[in-house]
C-alpha atoms as a PDB file:
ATOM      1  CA  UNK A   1      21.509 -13.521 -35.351  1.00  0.00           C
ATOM      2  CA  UNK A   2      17.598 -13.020 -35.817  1.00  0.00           C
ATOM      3  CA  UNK A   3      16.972 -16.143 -33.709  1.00  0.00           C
ATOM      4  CA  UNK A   4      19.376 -14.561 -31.041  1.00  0.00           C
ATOM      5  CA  UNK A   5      17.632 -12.027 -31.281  1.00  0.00           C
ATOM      6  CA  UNK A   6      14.311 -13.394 -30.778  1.00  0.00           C
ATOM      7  CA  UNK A   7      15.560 -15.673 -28.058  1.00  0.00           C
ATOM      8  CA  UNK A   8      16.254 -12.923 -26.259  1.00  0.00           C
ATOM      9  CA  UNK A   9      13.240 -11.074 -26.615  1.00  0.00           C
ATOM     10  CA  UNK A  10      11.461 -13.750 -25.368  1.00  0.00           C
ATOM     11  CA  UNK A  11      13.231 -14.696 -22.111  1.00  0.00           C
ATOM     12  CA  UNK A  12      12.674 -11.034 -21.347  1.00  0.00           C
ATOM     13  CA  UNK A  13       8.961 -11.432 -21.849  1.00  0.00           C
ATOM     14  CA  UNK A  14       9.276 -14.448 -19.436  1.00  0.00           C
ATOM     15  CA  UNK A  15      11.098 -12.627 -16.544  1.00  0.00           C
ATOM     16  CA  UNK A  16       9.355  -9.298 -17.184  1.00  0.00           C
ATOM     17  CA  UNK A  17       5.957 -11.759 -16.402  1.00  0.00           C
ATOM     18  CA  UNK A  18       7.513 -13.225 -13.443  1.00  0.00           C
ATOM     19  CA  UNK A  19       8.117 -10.462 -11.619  1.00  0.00           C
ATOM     20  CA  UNK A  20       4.878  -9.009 -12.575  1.00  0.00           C
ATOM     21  CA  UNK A  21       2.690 -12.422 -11.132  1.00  0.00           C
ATOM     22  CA  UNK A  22       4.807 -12.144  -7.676  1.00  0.00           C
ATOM     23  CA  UNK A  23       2.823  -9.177  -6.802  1.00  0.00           C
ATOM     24  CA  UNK A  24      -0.880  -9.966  -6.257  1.00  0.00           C
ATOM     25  CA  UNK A  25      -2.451  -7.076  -5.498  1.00  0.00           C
ATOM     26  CA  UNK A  26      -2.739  -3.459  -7.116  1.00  0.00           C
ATOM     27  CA  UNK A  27      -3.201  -0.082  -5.675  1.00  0.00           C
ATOM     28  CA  UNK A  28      -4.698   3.048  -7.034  1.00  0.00           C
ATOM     29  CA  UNK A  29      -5.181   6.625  -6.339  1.00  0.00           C
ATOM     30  CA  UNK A  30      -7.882   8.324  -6.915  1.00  0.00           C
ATOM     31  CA  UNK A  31      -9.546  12.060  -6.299  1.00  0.00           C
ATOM     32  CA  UNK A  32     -12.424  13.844  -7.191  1.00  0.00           C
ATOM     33  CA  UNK A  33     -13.265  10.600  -8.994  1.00  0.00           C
ATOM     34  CA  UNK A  34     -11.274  10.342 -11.265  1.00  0.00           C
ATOM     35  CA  UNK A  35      -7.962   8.347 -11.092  1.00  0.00           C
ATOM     36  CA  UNK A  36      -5.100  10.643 -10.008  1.00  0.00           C
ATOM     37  CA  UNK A  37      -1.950   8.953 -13.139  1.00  0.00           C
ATOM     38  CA  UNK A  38       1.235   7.717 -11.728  1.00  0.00           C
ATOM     39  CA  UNK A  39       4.086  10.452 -12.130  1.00  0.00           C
ATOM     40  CA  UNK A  40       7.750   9.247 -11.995  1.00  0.00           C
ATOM     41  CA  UNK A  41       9.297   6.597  -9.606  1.00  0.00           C
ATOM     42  CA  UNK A  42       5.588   6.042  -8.860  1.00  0.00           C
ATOM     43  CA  UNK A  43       5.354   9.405  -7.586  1.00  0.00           C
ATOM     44  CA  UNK A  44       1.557  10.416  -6.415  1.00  0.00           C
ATOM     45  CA  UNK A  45       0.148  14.095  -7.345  1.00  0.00           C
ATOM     46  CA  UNK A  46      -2.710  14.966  -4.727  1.00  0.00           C
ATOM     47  CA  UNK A  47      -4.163  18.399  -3.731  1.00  0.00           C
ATOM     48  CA  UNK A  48      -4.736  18.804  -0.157  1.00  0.00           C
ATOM     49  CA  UNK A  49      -8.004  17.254   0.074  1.00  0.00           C
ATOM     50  CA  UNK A  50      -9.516  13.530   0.436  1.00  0.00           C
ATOM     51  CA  UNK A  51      -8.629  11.407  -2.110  1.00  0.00           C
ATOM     52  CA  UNK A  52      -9.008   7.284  -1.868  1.00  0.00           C
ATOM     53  CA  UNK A  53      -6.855   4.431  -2.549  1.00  0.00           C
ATOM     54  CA  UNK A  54      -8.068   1.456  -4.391  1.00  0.00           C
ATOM     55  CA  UNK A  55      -6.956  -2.274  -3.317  1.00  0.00           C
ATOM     56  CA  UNK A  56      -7.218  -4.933  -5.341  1.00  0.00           C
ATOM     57  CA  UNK A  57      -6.396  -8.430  -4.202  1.00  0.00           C
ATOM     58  CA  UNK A  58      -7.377 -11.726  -4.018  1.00  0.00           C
ATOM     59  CA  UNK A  59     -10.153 -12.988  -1.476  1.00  0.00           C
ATOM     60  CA  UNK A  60      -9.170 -13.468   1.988  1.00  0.00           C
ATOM     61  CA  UNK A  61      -6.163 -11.886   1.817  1.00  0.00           C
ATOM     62  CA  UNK A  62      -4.723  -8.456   3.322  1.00  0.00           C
ATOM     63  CA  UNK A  63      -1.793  -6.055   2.587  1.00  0.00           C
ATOM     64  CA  UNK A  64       0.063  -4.426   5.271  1.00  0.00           C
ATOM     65  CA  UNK A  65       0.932  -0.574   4.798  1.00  0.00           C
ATOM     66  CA  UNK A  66       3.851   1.182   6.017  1.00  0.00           C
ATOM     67  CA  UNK A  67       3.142   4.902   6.032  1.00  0.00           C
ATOM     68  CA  UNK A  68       5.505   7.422   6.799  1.00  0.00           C
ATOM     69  CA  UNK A  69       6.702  11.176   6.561  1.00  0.00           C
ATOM     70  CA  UNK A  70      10.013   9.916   6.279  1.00  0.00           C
ATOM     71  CA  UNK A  71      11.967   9.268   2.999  1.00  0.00           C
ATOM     72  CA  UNK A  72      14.934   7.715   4.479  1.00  0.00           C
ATOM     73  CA  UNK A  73      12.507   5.076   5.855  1.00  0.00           C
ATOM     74  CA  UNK A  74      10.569   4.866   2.880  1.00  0.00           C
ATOM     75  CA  UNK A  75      13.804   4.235   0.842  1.00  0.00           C
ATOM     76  CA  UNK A  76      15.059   2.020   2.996  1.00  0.00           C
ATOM     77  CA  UNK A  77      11.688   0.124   2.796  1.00  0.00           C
ATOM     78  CA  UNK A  78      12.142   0.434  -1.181  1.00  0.00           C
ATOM     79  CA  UNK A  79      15.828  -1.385  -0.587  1.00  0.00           C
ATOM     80  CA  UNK A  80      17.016   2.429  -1.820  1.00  0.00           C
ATOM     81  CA  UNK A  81      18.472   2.994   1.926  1.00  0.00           C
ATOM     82  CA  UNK A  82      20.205   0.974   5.154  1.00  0.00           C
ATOM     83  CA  UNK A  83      18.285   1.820   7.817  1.00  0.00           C
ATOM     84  CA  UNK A  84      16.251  -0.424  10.051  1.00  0.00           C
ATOM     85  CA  UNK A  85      12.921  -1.080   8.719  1.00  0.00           C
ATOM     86  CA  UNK A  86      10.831  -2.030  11.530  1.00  0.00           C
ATOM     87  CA  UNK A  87       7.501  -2.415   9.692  1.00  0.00           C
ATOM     88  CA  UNK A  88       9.050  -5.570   8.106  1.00  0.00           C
ATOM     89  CA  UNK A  89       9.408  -7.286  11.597  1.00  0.00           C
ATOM     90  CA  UNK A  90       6.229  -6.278  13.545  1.00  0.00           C
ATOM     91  CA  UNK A  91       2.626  -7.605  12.151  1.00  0.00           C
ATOM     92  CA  UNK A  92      -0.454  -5.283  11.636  1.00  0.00           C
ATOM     93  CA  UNK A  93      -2.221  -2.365  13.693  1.00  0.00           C
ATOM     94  CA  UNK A  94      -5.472  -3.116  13.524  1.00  0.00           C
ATOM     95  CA  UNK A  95      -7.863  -0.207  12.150  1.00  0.00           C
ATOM     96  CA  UNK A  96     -11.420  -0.075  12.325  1.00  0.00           C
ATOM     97  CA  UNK A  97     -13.763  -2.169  10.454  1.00  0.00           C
ATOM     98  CA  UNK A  98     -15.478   0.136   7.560  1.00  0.00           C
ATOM     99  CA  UNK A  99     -13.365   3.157   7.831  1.00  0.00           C
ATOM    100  CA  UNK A 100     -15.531   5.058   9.283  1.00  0.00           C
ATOM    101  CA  UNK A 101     -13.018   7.500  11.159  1.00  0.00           C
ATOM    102  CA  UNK A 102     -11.808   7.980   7.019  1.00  0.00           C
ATOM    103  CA  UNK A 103      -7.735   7.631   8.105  1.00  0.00           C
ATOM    104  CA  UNK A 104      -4.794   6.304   7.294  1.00  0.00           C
ATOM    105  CA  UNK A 105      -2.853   5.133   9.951  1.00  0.00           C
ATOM    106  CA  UNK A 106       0.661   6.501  10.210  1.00  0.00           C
ATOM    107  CA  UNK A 107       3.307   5.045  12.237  1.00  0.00           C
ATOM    108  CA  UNK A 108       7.441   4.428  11.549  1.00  0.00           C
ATOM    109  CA  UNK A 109       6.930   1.261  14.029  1.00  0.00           C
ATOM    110  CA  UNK A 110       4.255  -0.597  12.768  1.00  0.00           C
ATOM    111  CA  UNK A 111       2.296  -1.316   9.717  1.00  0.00           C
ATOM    112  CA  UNK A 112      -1.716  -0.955   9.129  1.00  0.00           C
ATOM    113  CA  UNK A 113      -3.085  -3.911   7.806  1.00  0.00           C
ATOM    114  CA  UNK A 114      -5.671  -3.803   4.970  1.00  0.00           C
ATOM    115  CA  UNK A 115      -8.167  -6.529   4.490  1.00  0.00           C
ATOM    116  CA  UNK A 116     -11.466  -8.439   3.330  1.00  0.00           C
ATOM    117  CA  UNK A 117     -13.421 -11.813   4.876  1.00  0.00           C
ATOM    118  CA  UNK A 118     -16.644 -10.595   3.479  1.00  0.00           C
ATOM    119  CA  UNK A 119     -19.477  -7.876   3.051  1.00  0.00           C
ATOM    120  CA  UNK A 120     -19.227  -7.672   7.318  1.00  0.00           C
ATOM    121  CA  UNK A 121     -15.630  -8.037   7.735  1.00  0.00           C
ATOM    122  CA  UNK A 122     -12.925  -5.900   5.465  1.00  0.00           C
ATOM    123  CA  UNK A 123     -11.220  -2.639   6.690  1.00  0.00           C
ATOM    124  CA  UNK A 124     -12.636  -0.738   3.763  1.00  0.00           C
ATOM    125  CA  UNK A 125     -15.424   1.698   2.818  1.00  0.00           C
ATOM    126  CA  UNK A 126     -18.753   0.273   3.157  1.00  0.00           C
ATOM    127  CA  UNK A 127     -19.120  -0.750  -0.124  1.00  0.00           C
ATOM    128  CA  UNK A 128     -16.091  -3.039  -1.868  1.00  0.00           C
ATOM    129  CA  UNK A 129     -16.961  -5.537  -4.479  1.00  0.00           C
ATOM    130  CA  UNK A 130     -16.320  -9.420  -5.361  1.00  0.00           C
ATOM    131  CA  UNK A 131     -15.669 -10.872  -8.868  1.00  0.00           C
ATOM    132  CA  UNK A 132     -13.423 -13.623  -9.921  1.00  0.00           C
ATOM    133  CA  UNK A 133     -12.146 -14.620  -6.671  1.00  0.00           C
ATOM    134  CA  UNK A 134     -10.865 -10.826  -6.075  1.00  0.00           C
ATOM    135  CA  UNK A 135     -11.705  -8.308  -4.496  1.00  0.00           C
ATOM    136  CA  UNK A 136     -11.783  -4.400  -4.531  1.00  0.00           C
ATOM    137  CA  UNK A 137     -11.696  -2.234  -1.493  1.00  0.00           C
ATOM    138  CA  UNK A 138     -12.007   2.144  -1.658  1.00  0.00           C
ATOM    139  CA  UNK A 139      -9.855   3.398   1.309  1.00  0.00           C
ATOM    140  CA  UNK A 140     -11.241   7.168   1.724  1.00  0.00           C
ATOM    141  CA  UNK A 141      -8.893   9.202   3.530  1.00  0.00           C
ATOM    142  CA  UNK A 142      -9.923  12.420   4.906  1.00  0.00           C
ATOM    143  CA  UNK A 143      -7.428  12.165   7.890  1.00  0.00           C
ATOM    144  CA  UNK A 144      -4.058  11.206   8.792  1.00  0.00           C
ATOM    145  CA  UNK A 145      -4.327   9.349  12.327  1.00  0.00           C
ATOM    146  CA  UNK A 146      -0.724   9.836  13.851  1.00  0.00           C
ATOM    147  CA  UNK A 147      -0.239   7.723  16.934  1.00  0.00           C
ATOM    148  CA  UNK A 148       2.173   9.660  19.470  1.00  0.00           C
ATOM    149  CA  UNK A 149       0.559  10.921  21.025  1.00  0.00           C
ATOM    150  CA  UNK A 150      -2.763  10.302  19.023  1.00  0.00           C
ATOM    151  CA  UNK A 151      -4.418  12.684  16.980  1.00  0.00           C
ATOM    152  CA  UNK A 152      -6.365  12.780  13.877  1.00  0.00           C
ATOM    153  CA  UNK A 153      -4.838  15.453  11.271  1.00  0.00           C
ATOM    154  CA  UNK A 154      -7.136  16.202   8.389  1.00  0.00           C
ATOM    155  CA  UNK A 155      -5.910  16.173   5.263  1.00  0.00           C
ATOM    156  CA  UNK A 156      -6.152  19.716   4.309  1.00  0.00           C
ATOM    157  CA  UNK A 157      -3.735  20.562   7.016  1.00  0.00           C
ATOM    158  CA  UNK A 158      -0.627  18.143   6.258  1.00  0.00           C
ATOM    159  CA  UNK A 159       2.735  19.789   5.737  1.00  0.00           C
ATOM    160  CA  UNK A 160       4.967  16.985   4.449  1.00  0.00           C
ATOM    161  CA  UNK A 161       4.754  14.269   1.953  1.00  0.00           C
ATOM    162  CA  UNK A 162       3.811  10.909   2.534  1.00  0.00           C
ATOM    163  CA  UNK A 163       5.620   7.800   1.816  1.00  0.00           C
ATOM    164  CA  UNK A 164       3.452   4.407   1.441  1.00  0.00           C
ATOM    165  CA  UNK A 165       4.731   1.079   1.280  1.00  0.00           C
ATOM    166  CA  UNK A 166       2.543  -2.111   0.478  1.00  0.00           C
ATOM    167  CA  UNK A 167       3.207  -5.202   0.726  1.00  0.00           C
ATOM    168  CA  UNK A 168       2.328  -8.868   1.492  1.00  0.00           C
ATOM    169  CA  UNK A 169       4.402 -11.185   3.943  1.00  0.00           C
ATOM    170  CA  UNK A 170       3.450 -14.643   5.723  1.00  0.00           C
ATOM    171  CA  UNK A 171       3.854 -14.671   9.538  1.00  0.00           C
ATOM    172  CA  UNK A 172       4.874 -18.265  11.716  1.00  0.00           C
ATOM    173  CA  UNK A 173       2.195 -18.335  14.370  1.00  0.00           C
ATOM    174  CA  UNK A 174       4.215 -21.102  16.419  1.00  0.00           C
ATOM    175  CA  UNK A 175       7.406 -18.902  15.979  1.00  0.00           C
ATOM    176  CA  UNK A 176       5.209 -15.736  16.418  1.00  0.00           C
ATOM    177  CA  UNK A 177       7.633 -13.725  13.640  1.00  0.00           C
ATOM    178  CA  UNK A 178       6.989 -12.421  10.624  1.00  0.00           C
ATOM    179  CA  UNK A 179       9.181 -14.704   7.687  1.00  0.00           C
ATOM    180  CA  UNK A 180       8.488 -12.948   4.641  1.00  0.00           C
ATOM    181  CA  UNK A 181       8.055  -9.537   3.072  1.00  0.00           C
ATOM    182  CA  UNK A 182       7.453 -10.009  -0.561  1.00  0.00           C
ATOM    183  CA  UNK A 183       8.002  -7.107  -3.326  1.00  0.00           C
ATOM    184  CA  UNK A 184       7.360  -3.856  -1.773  1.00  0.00           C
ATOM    185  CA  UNK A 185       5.394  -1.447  -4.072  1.00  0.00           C
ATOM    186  CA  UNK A 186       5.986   2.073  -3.064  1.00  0.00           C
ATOM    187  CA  UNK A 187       4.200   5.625  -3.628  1.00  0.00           C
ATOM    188  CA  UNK A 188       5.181   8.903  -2.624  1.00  0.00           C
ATOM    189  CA  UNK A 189       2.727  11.735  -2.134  1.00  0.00           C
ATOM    190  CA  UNK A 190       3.282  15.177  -3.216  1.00  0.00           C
ATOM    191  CA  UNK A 191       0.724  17.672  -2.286  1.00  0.00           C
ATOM    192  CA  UNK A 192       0.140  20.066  -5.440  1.00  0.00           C
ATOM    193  CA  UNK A 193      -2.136  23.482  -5.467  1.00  0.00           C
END
């Protein structure tokens, strides 16, 4: 029974680490510098002010992000929902090198897509940093740039929550579609006082 037991414990170990290496990035908030603890179902506490997400991911590769004021979107997204995700099917918007407008892209349509080539190409802050073959990239986001018809919404003045949706998928340049979304990690954002 013991060696059942133990059995057990140990193939759960195995597929626990699995599923853990599929993802290989990590994202985290932060505000005021310090950074802002994950509440449940990954649940994000913010006050209305700038805050910055942190990528981490290995060199010369991107995430896309799906952000959204909807939660049916962001459930579907999450495989919570049936709705059409159309994020999943359409390849990145491109934002500014730098981030110097300080935004996050929204858009139900189309993802952002979040990457770094090098100190002069990355669509982070100015200053994101190499080690081990990874790298880290601070987002600051001061604004919410919503696309139809375009405006830039600071941060202070946003109503709903926010629903964010990362994730990696590889994209068949001869068939020009994306083939794979991998292992979606979403966040919802709750503004607090």
């Amino acid at each position: 029974m013991k060696q059942l037991f133990v059995l057990s414990l140990c193939l759960m170990g195995f597929f626990l680490s699995a599923e853990a290496q599929e993802r290989l990035f990590s994202v985290r908030f932060i505000q005021d510098g310090q950074k802002v603890p994950l509440a449940e179902n990954n649940t994000v506490n913010l006050k209305k002010k700038p805050f910055q997400i942190q990528l981490s991911h290995i060199l010369d590769e991107g995430v896309l992000i799906g952000a959204t004021f909807d939660k049916d979107l962001y459930r579907s997204a999450m495989g919570d929902a049936d709705l059409e995700v159309m994020w999943f099917s359409n390849t990145g918007m491109a934002d500014d090198m730098f981030n110097d407008d300080k935004s996050l892209m929204m858009s139900d349509e189309a993802p952002s897509y979040w990457f770094y080539t090098s100190k002069e190409q990355h669509r982070f802050d100015h200053d994101p940093k190499e080690s081990n073959g990874r790298y880290l990239g601070t987002r600051t986001i001061e604004n919410l740039a919503l696309l139809d018809p375009y405006r830039m919404v600071p941060i202070k003045n946003v109503k709903k929550n926010l629903y964010l949706v990362f994730y990696e998928s590889s994209y068949d340049a001869e068939e020009d579609e994306i083939q794979t979304v991998t292992n979606p990690l979403g966040f919802q954002i709750v503004w607090v006082p």
